[in-house]
PDB file of N, CA and C in Angstrom:
ATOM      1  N   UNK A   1     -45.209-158.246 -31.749  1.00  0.00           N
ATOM      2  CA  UNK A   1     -45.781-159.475 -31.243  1.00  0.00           C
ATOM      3  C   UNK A   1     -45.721-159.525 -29.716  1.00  0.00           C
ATOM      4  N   UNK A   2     -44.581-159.088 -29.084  1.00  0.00           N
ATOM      5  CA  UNK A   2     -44.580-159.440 -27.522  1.00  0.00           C
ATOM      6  C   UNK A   2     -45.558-158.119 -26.859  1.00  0.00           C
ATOM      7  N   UNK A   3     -45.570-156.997 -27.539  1.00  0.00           N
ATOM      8  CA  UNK A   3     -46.826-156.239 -27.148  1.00  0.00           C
ATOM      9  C   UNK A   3     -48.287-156.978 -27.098  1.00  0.00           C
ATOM     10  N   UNK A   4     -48.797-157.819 -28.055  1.00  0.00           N
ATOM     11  CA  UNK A   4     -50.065-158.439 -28.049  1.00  0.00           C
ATOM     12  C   UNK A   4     -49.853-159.396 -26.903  1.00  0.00           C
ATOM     13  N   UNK A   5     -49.000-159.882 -26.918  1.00  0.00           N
ATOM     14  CA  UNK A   5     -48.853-161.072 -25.975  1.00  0.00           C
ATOM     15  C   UNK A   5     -48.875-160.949 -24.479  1.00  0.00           C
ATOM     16  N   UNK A   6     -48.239-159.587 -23.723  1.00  0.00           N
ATOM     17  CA  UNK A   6     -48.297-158.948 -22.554  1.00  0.00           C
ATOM     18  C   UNK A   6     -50.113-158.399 -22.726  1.00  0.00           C
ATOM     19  N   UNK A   7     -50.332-158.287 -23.472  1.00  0.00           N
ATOM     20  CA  UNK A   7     -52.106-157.640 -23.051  1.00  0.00           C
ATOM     21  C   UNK A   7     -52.671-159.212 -23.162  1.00  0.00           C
ATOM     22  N   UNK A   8     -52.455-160.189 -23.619  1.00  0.00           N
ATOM     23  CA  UNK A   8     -53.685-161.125 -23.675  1.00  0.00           C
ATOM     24  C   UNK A   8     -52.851-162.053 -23.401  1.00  0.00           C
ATOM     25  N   UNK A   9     -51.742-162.401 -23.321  1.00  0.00           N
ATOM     26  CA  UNK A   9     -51.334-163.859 -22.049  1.00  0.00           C
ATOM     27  C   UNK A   9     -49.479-163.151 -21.712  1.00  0.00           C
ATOM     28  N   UNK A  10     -49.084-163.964 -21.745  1.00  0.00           N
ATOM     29  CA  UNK A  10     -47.749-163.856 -21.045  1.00  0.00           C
ATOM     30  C   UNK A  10     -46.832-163.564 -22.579  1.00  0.00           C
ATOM     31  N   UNK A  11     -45.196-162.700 -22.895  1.00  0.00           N
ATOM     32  CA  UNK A  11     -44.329-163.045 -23.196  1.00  0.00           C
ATOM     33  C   UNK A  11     -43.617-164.095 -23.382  1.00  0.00           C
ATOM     34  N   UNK A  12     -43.963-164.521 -25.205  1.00  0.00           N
ATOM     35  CA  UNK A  12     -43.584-165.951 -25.407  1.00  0.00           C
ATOM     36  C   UNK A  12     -41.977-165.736 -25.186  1.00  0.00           C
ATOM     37  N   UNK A  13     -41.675-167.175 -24.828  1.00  0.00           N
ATOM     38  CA  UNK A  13     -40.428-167.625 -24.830  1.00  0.00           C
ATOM     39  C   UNK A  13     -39.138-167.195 -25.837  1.00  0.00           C
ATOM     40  N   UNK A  14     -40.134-167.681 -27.284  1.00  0.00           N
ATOM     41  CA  UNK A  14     -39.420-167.232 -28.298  1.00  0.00           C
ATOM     42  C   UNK A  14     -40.353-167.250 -29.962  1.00  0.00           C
ATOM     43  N   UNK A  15     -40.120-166.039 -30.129  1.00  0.00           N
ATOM     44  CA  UNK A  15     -41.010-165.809 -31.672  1.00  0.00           C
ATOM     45  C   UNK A  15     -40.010-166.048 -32.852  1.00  0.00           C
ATOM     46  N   UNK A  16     -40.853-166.898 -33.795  1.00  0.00           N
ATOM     47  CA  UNK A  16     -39.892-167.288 -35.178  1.00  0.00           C
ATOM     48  C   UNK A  16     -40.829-166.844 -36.085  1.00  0.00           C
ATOM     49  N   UNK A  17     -40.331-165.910 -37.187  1.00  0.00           N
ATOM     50  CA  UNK A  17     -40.827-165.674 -38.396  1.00  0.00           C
ATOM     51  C   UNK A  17     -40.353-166.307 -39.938  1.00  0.00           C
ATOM     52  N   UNK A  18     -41.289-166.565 -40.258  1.00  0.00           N
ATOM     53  CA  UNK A  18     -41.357-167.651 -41.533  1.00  0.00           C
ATOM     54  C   UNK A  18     -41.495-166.941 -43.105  1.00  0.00           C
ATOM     55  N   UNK A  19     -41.139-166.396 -44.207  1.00  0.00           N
ATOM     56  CA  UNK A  19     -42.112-166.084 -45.290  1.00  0.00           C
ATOM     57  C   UNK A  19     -42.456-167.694 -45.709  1.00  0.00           C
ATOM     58  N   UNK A  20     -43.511-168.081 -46.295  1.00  0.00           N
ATOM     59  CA  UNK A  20     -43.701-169.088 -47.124  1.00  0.00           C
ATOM     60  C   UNK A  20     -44.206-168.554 -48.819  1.00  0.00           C
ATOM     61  N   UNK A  21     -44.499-167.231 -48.789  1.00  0.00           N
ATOM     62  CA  UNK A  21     -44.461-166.961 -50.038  1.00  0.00           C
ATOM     63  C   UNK A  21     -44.328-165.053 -49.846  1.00  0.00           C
ATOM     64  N   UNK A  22     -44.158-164.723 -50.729  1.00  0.00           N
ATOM     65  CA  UNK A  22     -44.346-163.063 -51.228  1.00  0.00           C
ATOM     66  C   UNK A  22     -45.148-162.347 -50.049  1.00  0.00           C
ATOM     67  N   UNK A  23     -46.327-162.969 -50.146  1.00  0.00           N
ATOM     68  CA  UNK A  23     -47.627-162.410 -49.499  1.00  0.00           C
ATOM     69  C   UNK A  23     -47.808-163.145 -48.129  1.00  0.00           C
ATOM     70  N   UNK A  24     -47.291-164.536 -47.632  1.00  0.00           N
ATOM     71  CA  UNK A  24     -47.514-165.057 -47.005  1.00  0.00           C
ATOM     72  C   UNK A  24     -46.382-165.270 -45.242  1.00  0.00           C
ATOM     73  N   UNK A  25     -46.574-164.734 -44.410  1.00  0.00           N
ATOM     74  CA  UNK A  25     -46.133-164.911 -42.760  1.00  0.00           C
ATOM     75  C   UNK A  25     -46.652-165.983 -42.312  1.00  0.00           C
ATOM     76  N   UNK A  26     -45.411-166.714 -41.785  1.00  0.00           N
ATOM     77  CA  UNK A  26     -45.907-167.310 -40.608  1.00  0.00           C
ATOM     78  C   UNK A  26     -45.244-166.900 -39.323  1.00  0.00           C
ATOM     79  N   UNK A  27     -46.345-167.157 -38.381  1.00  0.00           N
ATOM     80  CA  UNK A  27     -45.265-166.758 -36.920  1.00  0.00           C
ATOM     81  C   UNK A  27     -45.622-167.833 -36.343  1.00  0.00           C
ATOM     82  N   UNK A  28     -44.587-168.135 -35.639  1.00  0.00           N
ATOM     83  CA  UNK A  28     -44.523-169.225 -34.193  1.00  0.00           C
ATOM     84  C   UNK A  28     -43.795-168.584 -33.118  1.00  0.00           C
ATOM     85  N   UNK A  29     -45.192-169.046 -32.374  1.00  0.00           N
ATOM     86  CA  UNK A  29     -44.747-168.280 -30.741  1.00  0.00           C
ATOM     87  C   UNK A  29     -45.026-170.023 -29.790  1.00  0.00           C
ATOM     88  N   UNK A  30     -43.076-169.589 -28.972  1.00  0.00           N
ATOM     89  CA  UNK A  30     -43.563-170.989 -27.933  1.00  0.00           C
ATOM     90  C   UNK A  30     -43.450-170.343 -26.778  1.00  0.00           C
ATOM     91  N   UNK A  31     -44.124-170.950 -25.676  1.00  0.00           N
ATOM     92  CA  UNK A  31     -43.831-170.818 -24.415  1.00  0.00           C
ATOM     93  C   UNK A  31     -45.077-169.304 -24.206  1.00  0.00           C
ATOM     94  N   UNK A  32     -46.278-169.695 -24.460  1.00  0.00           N
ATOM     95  CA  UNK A  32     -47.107-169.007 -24.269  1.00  0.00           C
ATOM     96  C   UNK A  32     -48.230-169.037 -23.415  1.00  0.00           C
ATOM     97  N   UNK A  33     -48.424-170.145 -22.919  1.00  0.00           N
ATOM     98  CA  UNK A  33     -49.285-170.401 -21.844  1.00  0.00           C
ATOM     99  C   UNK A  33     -49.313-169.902 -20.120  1.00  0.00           C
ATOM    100  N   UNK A  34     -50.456-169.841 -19.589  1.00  0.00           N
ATOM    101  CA  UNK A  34     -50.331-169.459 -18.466  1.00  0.00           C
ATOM    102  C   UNK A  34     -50.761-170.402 -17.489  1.00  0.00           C
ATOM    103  N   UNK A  35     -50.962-170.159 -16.209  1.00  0.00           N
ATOM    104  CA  UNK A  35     -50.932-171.294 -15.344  1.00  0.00           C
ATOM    105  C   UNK A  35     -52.488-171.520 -15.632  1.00  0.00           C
ATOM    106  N   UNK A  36     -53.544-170.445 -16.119  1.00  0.00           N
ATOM    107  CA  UNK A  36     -54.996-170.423 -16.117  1.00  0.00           C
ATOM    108  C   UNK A  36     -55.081-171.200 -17.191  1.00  0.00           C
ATOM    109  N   UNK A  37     -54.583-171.119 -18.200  1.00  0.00           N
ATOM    110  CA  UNK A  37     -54.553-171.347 -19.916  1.00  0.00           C
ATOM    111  C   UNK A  37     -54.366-173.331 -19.688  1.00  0.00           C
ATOM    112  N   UNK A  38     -53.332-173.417 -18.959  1.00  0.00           N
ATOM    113  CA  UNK A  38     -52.727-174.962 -18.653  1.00  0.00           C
ATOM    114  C   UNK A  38     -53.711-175.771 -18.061  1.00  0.00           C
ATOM    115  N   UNK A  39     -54.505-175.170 -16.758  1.00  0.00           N
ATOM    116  CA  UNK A  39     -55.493-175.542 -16.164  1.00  0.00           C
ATOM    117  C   UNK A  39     -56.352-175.850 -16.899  1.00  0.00           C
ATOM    118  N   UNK A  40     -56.657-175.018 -17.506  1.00  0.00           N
ATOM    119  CA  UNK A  40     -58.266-175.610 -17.984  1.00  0.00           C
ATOM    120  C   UNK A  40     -57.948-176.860 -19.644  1.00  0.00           C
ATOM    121  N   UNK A  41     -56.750-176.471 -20.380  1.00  0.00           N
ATOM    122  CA  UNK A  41     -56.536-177.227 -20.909  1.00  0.00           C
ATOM    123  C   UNK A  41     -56.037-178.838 -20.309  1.00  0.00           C
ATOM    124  N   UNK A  42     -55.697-179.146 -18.852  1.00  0.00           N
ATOM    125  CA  UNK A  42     -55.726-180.363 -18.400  1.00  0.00           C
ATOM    126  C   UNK A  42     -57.520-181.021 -18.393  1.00  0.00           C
ATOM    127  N   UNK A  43     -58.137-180.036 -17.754  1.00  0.00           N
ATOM    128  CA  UNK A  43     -59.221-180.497 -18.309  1.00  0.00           C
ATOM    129  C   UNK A  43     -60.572-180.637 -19.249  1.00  0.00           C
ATOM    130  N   UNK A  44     -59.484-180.501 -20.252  1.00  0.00           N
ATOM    131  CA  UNK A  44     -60.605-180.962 -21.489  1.00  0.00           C
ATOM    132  C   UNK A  44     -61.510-179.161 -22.229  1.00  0.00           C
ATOM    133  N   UNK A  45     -60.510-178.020 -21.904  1.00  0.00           N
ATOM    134  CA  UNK A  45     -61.277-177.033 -22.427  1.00  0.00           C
ATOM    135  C   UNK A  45     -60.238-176.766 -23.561  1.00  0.00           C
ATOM    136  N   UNK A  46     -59.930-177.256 -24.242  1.00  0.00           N
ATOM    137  CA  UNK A  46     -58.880-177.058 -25.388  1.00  0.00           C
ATOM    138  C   UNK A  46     -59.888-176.098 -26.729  1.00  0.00           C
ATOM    139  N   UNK A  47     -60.934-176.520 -26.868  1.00  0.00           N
ATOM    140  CA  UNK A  47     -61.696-176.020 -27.729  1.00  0.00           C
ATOM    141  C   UNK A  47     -62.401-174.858 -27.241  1.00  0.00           C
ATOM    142  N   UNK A  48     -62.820-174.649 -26.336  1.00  0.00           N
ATOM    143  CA  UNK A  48     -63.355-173.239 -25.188  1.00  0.00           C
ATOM    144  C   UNK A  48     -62.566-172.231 -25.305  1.00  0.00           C
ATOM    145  N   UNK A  49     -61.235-172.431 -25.583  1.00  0.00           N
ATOM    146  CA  UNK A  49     -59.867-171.756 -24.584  1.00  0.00           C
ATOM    147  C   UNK A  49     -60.055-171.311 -26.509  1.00  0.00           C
ATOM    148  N   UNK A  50     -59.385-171.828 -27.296  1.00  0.00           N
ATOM    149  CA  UNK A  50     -59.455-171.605 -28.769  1.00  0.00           C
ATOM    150  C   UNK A  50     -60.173-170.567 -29.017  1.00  0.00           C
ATOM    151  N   UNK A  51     -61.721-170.907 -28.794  1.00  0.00           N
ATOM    152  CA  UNK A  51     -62.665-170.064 -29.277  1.00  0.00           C
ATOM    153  C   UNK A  51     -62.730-168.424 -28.472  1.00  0.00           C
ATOM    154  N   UNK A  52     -61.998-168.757 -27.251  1.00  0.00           N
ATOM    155  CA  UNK A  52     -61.554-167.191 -26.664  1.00  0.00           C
ATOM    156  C   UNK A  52     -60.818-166.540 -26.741  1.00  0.00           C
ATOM    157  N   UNK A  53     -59.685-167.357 -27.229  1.00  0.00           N
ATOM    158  CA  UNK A  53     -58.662-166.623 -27.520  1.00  0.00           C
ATOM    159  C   UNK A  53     -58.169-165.882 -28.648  1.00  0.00           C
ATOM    160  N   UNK A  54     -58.754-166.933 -29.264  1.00  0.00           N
ATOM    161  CA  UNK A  54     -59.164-166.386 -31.262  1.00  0.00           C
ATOM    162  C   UNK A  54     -59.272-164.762 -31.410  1.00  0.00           C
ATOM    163  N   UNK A  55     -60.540-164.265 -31.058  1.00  0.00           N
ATOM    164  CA  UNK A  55     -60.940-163.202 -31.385  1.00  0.00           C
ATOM    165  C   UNK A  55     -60.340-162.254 -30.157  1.00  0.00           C
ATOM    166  N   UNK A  56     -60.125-162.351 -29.003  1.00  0.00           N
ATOM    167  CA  UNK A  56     -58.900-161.852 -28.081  1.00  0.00           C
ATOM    168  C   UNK A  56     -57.517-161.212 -28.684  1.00  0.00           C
ATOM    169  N   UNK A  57     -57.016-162.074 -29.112  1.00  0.00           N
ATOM    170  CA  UNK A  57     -56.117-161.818 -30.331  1.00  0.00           C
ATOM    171  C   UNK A  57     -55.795-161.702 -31.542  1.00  0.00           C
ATOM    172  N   UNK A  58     -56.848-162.016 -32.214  1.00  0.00           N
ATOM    173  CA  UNK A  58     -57.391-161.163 -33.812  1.00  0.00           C
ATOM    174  C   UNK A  58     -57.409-159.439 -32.959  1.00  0.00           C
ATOM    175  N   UNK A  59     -58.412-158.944 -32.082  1.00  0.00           N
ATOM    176  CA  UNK A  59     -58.431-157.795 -31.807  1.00  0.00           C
ATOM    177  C   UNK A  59     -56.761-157.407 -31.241  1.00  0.00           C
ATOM    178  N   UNK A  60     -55.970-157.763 -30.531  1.00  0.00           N
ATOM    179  CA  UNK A  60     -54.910-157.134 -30.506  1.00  0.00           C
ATOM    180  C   UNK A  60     -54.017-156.943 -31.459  1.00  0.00           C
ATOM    181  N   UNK A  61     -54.091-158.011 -32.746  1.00  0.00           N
ATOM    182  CA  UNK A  61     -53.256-157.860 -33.450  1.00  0.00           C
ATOM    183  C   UNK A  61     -53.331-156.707 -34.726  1.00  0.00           C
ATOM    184  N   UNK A  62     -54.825-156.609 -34.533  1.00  0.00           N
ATOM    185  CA  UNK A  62     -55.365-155.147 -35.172  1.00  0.00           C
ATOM    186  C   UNK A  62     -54.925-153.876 -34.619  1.00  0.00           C
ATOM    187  N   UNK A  63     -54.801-154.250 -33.579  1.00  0.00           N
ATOM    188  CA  UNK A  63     -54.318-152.625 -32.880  1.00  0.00           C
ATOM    189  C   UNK A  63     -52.997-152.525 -32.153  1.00  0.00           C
ATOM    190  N   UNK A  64     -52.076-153.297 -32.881  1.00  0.00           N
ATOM    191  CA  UNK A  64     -50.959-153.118 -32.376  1.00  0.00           C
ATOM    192  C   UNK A  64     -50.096-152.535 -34.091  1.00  0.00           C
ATOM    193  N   UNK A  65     -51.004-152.423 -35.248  1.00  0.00           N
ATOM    194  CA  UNK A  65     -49.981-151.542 -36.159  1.00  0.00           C
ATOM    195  C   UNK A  65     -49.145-152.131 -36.868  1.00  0.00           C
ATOM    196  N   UNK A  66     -48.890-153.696 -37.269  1.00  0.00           N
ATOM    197  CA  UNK A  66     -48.321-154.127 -38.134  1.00  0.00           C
ATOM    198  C   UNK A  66     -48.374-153.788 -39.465  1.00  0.00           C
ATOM    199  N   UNK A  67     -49.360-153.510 -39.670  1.00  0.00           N
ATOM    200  CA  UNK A  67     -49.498-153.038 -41.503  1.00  0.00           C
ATOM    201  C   UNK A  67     -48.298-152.028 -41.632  1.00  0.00           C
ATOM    202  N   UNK A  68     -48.052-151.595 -40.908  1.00  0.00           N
ATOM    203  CA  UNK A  68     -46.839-149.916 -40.820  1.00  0.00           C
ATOM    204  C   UNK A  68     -45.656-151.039 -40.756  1.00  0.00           C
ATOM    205  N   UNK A  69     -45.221-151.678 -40.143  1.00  0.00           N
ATOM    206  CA  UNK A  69     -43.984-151.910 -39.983  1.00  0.00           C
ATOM    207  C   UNK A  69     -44.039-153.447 -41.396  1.00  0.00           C
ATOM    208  N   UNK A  70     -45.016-153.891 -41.285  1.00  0.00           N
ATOM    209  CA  UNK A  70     -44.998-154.895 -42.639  1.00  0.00           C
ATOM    210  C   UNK A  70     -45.034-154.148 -43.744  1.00  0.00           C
ATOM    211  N   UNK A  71     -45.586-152.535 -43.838  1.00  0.00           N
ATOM    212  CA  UNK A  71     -45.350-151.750 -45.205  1.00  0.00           C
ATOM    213  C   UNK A  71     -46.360-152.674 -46.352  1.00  0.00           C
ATOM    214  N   UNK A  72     -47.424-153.229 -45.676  1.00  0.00           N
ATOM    215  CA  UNK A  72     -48.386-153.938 -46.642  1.00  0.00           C
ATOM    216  C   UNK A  72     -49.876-154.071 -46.212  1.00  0.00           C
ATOM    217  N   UNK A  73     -50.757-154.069 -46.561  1.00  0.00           N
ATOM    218  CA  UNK A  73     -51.866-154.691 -45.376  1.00  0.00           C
ATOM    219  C   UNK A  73     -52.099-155.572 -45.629  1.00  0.00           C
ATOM    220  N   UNK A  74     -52.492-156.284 -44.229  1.00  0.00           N
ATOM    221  CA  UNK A  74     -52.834-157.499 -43.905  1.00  0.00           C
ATOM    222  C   UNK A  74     -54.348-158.179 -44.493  1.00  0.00           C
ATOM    223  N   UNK A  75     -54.503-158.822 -45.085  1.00  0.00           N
ATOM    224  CA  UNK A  75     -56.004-158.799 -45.882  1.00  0.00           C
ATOM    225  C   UNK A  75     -56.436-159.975 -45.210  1.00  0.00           C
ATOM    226  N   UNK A  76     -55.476-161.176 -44.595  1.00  0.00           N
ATOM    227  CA  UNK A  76     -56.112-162.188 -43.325  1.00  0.00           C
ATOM    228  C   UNK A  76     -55.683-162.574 -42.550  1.00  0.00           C
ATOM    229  N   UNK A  77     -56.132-163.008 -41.317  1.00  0.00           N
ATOM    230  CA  UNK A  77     -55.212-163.342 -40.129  1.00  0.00           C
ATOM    231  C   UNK A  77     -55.676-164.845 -40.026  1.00  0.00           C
ATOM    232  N   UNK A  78     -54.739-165.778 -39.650  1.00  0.00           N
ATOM    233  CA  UNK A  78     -55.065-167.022 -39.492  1.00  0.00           C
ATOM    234  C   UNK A  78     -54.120-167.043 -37.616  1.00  0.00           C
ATOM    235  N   UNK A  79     -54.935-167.461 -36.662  1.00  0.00           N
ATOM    236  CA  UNK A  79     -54.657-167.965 -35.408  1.00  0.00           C
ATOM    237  C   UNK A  79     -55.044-169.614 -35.527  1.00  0.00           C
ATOM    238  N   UNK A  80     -53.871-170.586 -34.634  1.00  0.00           N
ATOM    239  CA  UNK A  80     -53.916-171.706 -34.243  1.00  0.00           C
ATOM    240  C   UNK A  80     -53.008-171.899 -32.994  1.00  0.00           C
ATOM    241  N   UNK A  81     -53.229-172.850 -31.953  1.00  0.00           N
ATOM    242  CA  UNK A  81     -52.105-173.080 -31.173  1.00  0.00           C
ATOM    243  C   UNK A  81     -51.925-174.531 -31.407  1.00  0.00           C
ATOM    244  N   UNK A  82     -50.986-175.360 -30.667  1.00  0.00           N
ATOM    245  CA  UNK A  82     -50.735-176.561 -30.489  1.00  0.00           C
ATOM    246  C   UNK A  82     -50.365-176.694 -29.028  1.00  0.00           C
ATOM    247  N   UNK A  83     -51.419-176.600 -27.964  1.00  0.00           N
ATOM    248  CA  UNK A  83     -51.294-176.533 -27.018  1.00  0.00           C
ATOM    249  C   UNK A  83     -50.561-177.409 -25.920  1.00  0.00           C
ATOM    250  N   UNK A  84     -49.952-178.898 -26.551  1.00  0.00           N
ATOM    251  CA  UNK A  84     -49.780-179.870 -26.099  1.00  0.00           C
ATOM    252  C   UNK A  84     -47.961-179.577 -26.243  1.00  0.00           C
ATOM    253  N   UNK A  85     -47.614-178.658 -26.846  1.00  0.00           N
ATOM    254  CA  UNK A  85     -46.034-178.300 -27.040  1.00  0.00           C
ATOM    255  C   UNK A  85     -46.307-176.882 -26.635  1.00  0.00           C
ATOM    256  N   UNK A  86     -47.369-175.694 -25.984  1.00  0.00           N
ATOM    257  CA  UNK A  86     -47.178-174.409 -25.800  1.00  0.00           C
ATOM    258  C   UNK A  86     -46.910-173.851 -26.910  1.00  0.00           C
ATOM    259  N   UNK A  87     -47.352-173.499 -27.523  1.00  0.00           N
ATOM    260  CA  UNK A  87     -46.901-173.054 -29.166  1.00  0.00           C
ATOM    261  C   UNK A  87     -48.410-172.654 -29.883  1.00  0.00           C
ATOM    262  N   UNK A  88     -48.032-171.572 -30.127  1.00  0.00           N
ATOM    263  CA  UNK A  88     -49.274-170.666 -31.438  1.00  0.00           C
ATOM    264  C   UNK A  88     -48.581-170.074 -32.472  1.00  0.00           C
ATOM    265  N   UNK A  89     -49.779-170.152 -33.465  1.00  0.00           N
ATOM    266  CA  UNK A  89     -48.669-170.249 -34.817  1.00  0.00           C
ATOM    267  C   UNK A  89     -50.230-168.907 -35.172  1.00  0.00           C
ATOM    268  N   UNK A  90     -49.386-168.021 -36.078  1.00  0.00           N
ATOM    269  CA  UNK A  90     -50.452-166.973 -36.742  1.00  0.00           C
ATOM    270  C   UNK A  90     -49.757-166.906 -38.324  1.00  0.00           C
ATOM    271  N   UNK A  91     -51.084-166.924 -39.469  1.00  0.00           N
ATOM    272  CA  UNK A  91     -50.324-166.885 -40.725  1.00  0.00           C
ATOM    273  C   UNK A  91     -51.542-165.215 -40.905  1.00  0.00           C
ATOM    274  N   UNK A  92     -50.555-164.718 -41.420  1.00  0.00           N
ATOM    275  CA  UNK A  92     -50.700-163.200 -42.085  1.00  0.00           C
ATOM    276  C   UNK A  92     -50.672-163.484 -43.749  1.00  0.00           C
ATOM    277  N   UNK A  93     -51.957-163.422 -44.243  1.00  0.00           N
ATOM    278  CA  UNK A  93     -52.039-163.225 -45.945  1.00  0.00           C
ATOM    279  C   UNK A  93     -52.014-161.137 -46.118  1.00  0.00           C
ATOM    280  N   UNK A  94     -51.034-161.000 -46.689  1.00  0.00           N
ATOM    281  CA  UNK A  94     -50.542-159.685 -47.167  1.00  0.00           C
ATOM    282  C   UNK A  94     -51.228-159.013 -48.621  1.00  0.00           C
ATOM    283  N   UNK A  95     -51.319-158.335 -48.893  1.00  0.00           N
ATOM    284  CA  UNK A  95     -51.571-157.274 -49.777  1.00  0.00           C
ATOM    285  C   UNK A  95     -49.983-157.854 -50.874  1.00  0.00           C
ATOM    286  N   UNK A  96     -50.230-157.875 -52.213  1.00  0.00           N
ATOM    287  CA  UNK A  96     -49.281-157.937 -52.977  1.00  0.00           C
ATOM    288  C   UNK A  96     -48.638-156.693 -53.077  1.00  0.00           C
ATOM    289  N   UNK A  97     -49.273-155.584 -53.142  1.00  0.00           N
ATOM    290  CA  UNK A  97     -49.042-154.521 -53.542  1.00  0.00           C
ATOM    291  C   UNK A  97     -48.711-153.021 -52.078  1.00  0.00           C
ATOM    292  N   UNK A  98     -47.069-153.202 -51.941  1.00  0.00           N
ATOM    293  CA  UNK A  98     -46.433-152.657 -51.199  1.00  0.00           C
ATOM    294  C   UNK A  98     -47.363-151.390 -51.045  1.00  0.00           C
ATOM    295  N   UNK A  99     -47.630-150.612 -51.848  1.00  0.00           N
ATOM    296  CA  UNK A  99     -48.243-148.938 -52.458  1.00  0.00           C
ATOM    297  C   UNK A  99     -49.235-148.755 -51.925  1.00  0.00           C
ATOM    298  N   UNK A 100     -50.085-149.744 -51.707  1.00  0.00           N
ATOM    299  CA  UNK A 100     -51.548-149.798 -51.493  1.00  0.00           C
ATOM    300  C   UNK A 100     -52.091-149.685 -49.943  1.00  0.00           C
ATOM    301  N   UNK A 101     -51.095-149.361 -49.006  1.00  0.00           N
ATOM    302  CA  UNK A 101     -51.385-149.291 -47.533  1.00  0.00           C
ATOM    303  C   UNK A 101     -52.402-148.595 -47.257  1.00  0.00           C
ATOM    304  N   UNK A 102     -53.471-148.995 -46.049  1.00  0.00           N
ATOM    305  CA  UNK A 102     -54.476-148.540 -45.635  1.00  0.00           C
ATOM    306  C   UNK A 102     -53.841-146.438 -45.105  1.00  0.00           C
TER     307      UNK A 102
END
């Protein structure tokens, strides 16, 4: 995670990992914003900033190799932030089946 995060914004503060089920990750990353990211979210680009960052980081998180160290593949990526606390949350839907790695 702090590899994706040095290519497309800053080293969060602090990353928490969640299972909520078998198949299911959550991550929370706080303290992720940058002084550019803050700016434009004071004025009113909260939804702009979303829509760039989305696929910014869908692509890093593809090529940074988690399926290897999760020992599963990833079959969806869910990105959100809550920009008003600095905080992005990513849910990873997994492959049931450990065996089946790409």
């Amino acid at each position: 995670m702090e590899k994706v995060h040095e290519e497309a914004e800053r080293k969060p503060g602090r990353v928490e990992s969640y299972w909520l089920s078998n198949r299911t990750l959550l991550v929370k990353r706080v303290g992720i914003l940058v002084g550019i990211e803050k700016a434009l979210i004071e004025e009113g680009y909260t939804e702009t900033l979303k829509l760039v960052k989305r696929p910014l980081e869908r692509t890093l998180l593809e090529n940074v190799g988690l399926e290897k160290v999760l020992k599963r593949n990833i079959l969806e990526t869910f990105l959100d932030w809550n920009f008003g606390e600095d905080m992005g949350y990513i849910i990873f839907v997994l492959d049931s089946d450990s065996g089946s790695r790409k």
